[in-house]
Protein backbone atom coordinates (compact mmCIF):
# COMPACT_ATOMS: atom_id res chain seq x y z
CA UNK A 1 3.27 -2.29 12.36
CA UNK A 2 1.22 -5.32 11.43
CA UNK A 3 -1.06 -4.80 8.85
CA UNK A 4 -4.52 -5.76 9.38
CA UNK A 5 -8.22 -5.23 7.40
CA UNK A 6 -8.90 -2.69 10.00
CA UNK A 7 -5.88 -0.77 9.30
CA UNK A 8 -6.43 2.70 8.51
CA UNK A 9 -4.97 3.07 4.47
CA UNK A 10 -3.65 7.15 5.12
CA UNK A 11 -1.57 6.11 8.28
CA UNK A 12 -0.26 3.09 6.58
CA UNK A 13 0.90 5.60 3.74
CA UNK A 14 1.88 7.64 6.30
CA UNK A 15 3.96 5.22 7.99
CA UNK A 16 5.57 3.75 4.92
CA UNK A 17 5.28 5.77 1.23
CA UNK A 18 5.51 2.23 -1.03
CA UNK A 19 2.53 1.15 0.26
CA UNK A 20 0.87 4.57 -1.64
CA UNK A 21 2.26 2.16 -4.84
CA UNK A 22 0.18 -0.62 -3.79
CA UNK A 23 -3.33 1.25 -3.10
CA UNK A 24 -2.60 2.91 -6.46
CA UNK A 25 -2.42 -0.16 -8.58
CA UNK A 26 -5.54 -1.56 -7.15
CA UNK A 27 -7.20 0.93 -7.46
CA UNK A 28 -7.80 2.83 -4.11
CA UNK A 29 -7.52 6.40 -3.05
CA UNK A 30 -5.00 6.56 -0.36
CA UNK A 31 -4.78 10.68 -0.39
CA UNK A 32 -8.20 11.88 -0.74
CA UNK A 33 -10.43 8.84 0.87
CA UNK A 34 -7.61 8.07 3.17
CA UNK A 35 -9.27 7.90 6.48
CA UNK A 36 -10.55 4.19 5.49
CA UNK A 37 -10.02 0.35 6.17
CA UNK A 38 -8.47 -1.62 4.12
CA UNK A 39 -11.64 -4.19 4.43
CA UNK A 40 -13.84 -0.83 3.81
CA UNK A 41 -12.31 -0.04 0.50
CA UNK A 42 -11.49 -3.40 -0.62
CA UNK A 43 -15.07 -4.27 -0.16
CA UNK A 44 -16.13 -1.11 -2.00
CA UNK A 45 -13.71 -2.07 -4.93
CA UNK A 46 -14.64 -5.45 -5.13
CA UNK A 47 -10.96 -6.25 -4.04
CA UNK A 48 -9.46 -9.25 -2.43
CA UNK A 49 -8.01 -8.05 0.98
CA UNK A 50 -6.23 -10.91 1.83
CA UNK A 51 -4.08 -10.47 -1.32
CA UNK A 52 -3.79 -6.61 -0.78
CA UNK A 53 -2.69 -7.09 2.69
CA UNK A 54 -0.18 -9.87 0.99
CA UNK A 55 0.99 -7.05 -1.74
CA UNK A 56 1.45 -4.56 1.01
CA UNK A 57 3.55 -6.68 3.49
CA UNK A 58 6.10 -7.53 0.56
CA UNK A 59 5.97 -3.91 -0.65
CA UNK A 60 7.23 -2.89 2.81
CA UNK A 61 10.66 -5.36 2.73
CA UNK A 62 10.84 -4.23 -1.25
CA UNK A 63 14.47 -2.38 -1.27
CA UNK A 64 14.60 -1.13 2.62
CA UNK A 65 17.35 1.14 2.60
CA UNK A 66 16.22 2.52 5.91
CA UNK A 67 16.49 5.82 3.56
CA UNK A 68 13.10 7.04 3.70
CA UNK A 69 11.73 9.73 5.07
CA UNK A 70 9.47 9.42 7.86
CA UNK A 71 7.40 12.61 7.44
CA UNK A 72 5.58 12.29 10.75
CA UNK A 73 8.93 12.85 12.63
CA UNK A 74 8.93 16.65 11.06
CA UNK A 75 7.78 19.85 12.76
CA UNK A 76 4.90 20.86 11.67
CA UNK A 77 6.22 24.29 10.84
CA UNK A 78 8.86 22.54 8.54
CA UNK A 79 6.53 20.35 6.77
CA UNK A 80 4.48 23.48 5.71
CA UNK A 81 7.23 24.63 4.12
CA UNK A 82 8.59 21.10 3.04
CA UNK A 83 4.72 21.10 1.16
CA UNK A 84 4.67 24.77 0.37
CA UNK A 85 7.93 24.84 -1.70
CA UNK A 86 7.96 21.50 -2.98
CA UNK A 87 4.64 21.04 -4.15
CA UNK A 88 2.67 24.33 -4.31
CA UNK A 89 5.57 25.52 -6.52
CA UNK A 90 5.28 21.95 -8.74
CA UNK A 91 1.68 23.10 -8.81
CA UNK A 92 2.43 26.72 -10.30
CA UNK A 93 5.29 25.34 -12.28
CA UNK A 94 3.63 22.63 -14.14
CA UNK A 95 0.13 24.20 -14.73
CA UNK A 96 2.11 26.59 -17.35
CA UNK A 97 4.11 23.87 -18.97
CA UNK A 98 1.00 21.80 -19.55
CA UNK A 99 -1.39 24.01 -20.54
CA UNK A 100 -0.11 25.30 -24.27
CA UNK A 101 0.83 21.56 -24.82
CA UNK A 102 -3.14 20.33 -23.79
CA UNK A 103 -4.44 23.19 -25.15
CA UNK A 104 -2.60 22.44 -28.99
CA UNK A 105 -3.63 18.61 -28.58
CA UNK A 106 -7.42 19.25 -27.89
CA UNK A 107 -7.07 21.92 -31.23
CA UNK A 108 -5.18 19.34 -33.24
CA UNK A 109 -6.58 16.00 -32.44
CA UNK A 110 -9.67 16.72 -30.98
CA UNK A 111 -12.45 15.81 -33.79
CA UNK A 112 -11.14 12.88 -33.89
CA UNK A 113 -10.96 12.00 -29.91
CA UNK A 114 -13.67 14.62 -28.48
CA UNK A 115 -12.36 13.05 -24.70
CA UNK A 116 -9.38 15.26 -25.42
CA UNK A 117 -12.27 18.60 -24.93
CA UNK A 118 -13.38 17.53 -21.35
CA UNK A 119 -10.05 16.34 -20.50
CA UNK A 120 -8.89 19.92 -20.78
CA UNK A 121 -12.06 21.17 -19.13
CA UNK A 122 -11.56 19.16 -16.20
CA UNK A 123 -8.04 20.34 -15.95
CA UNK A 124 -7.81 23.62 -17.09
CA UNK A 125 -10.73 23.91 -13.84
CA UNK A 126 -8.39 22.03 -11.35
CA UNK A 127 -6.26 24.61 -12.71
CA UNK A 128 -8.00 27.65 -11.35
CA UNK A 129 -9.16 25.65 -8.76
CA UNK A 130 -6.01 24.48 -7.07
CA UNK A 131 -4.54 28.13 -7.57
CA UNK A 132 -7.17 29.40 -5.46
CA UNK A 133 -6.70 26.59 -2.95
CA UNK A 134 -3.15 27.36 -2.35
CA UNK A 135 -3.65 30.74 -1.86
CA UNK A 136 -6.07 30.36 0.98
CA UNK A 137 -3.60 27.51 2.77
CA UNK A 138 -0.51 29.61 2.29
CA UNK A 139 -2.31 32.78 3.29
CA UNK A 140 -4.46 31.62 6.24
CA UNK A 141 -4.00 28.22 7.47
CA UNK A 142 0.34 26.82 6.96
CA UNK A 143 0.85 30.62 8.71
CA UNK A 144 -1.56 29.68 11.58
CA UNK A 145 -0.03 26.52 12.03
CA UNK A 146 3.58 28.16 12.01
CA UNK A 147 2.24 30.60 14.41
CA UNK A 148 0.87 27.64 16.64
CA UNK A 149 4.57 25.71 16.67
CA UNK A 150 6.58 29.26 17.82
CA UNK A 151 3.51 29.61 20.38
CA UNK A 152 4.38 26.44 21.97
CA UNK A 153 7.41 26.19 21.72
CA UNK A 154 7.78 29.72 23.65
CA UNK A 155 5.03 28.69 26.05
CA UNK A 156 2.65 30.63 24.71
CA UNK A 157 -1.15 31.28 24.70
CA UNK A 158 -2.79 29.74 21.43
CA UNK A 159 -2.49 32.54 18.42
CA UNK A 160 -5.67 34.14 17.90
CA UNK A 161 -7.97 33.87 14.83
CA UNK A 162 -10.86 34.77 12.91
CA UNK A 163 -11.87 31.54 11.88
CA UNK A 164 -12.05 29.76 15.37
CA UNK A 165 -10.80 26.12 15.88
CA UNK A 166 -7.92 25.06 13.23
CA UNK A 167 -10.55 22.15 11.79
CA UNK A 168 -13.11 24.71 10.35
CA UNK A 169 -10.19 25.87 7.14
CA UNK A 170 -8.91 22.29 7.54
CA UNK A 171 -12.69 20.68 6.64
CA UNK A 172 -12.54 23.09 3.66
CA UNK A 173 -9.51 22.03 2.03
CA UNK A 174 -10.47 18.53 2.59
CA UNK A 175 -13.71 19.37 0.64
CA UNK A 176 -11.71 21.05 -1.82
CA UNK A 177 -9.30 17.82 -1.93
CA UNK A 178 -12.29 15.03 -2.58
CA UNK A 179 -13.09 17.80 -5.47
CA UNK A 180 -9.43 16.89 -7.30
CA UNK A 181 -9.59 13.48 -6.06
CA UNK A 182 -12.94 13.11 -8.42
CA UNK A 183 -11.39 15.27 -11.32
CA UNK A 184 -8.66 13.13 -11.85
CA UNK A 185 -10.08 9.92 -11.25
CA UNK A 186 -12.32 11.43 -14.24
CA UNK A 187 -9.53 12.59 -16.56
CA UNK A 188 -7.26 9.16 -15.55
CA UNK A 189 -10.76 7.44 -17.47
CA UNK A 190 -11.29 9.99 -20.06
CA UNK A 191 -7.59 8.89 -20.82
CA UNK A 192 -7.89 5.31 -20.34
CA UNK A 193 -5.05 5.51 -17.22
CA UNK A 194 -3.20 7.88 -19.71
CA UNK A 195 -2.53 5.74 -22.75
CA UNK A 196 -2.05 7.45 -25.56
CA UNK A 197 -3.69 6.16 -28.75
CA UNK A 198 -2.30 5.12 -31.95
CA UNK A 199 -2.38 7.91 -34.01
CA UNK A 200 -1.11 9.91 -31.05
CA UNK A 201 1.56 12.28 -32.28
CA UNK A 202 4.80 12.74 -29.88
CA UNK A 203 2.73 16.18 -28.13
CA UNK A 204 -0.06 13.76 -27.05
CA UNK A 205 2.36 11.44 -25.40
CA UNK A 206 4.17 14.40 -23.89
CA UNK A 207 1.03 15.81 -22.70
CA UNK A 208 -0.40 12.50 -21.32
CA UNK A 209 2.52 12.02 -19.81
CA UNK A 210 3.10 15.19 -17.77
CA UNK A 211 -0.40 15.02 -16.74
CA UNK A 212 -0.19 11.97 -15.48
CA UNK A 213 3.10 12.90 -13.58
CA UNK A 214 0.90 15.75 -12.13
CA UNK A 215 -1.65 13.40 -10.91
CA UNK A 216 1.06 11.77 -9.00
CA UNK A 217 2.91 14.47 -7.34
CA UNK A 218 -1.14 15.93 -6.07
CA UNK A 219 -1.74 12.44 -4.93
CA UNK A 220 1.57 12.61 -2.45
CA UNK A 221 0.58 16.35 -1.86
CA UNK A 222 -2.94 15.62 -0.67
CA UNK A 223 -1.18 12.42 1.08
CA UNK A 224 0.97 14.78 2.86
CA UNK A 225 -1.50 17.45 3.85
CA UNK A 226 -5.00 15.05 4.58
CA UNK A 227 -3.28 12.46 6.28
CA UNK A 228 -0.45 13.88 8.36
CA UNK A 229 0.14 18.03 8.61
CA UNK A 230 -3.86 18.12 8.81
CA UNK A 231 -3.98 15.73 12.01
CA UNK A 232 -1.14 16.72 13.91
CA UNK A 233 -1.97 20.80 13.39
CA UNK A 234 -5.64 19.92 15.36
CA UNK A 235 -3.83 17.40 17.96
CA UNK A 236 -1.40 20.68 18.36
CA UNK A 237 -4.46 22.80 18.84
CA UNK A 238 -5.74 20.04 21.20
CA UNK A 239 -2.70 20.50 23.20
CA UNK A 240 -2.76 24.17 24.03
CA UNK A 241 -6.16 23.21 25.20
CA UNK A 242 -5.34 20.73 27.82
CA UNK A 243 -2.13 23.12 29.23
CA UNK A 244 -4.86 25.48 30.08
């Protein structure tokens, strides 16, 4: 696939995961503001394109294995679950190892860096914010899509609902996606891209770091979600229309 400024930046991710590497280091949301140019966000960033564009073409012969997965290849069905117990679970997992490590850094260190106090605030409500998220897509909307792969692939009608047309819950969690997007971007500042200052003790690295590890595994979750089990579950939807 050549790459071009008109490119879209969540299929490129899409089609190839180290470019996600590239977009990150200068600066550009690849997850939540996906569904953009490269010359759009590169002119938004103040970013040379033809040097992106460079960064990305060497990124893709960078250690080509022919190993990696191709997530667009996947059933929809299994990449529910592939998302589901991969990285809701990370989600669960890691939101109880951070928060008594956060929560004793803000206590200890935090008169002398008050950041420390909205960090937590910003997480500690992506917290309960993401846990309320992943209820709704594991209750309502990865079942529907299951129930839309057996449907076709028994030649059935299109399952029923009570929210209508597939995009209505998918529009939400997008909404609910540019939310985390923005809370991150703030705490990544807050934390000056998670550097830990000099009188940090080894908790504040610890916690920096596992933050910042959590950052990364929501920006591949979102990834997954906004810019490929998202588009194919209303082109699926699509389909059942034009059979009928």
């Amino acid at each position: 696939m050549s790459i071009t400024k008109n490119s879209n930046i969540g299929k490129l991710v899409a089609e190839n995961y180290r470019y996600a590497t590239v977009f990150k280091t200068a600066g550009i949301d690849f997850c939540c503001n996906g569904n953009r140019t490269i010359e759009d966000a590169c002119a938004k960033g103040e970013i040379d394109a033809d040097e992106l564009i460079n960064d990305l073409n060497n990124a893709a012969t960078q250690g080509s294995s022919g190993g990696e997965i191709d997530y667009r290849t996947w059933p929809l069905d299994l990449l529910a679950d592939y998302i589901e117990k991969t990285h809701h679970r990370y989600v669960e997992t890691k939101i109880v190892e951070i928060t008594p490590y956060l929560n004793k850094v803000m206590r200890v260190h935090g008169d002398n860096h008050p950041e420390l106090l909205e960090i937590g605030e910003l997480f500690f409500q992506s917290a309960k914010d993401l846990s309320a998220h992943l209820v709704k897509e594991e209750g309502i909307l990865f079942p529907h899509i299951r129930n839309m792969v057996a449907a076709q692939i028994k030649n059935a009608p299109l399952p029923e609902t009570s929210f209508g047309e597939v995009k209505n819950p998918i529009e939400v969690m997008f909404m609910e996606h540019d939310n985390e997007g923005e809370r991150f971007r703030k705490i990544a500042a807050l934390s000056d891209n998670y550097t830990p200052p000099a009188d940090a003790c080894g908790t504040y690295r610890v916690t920096f770091s596992l933050i910042e590890e959590f950052e990364n595994d929501l920006h591949k979750h979102i990834h997954l979600e906004n810019n490929i089990l998202f588009p194919k579950a209303i082109e699926l939807e699509k389909a059942f229309a034009e059979a009928n």
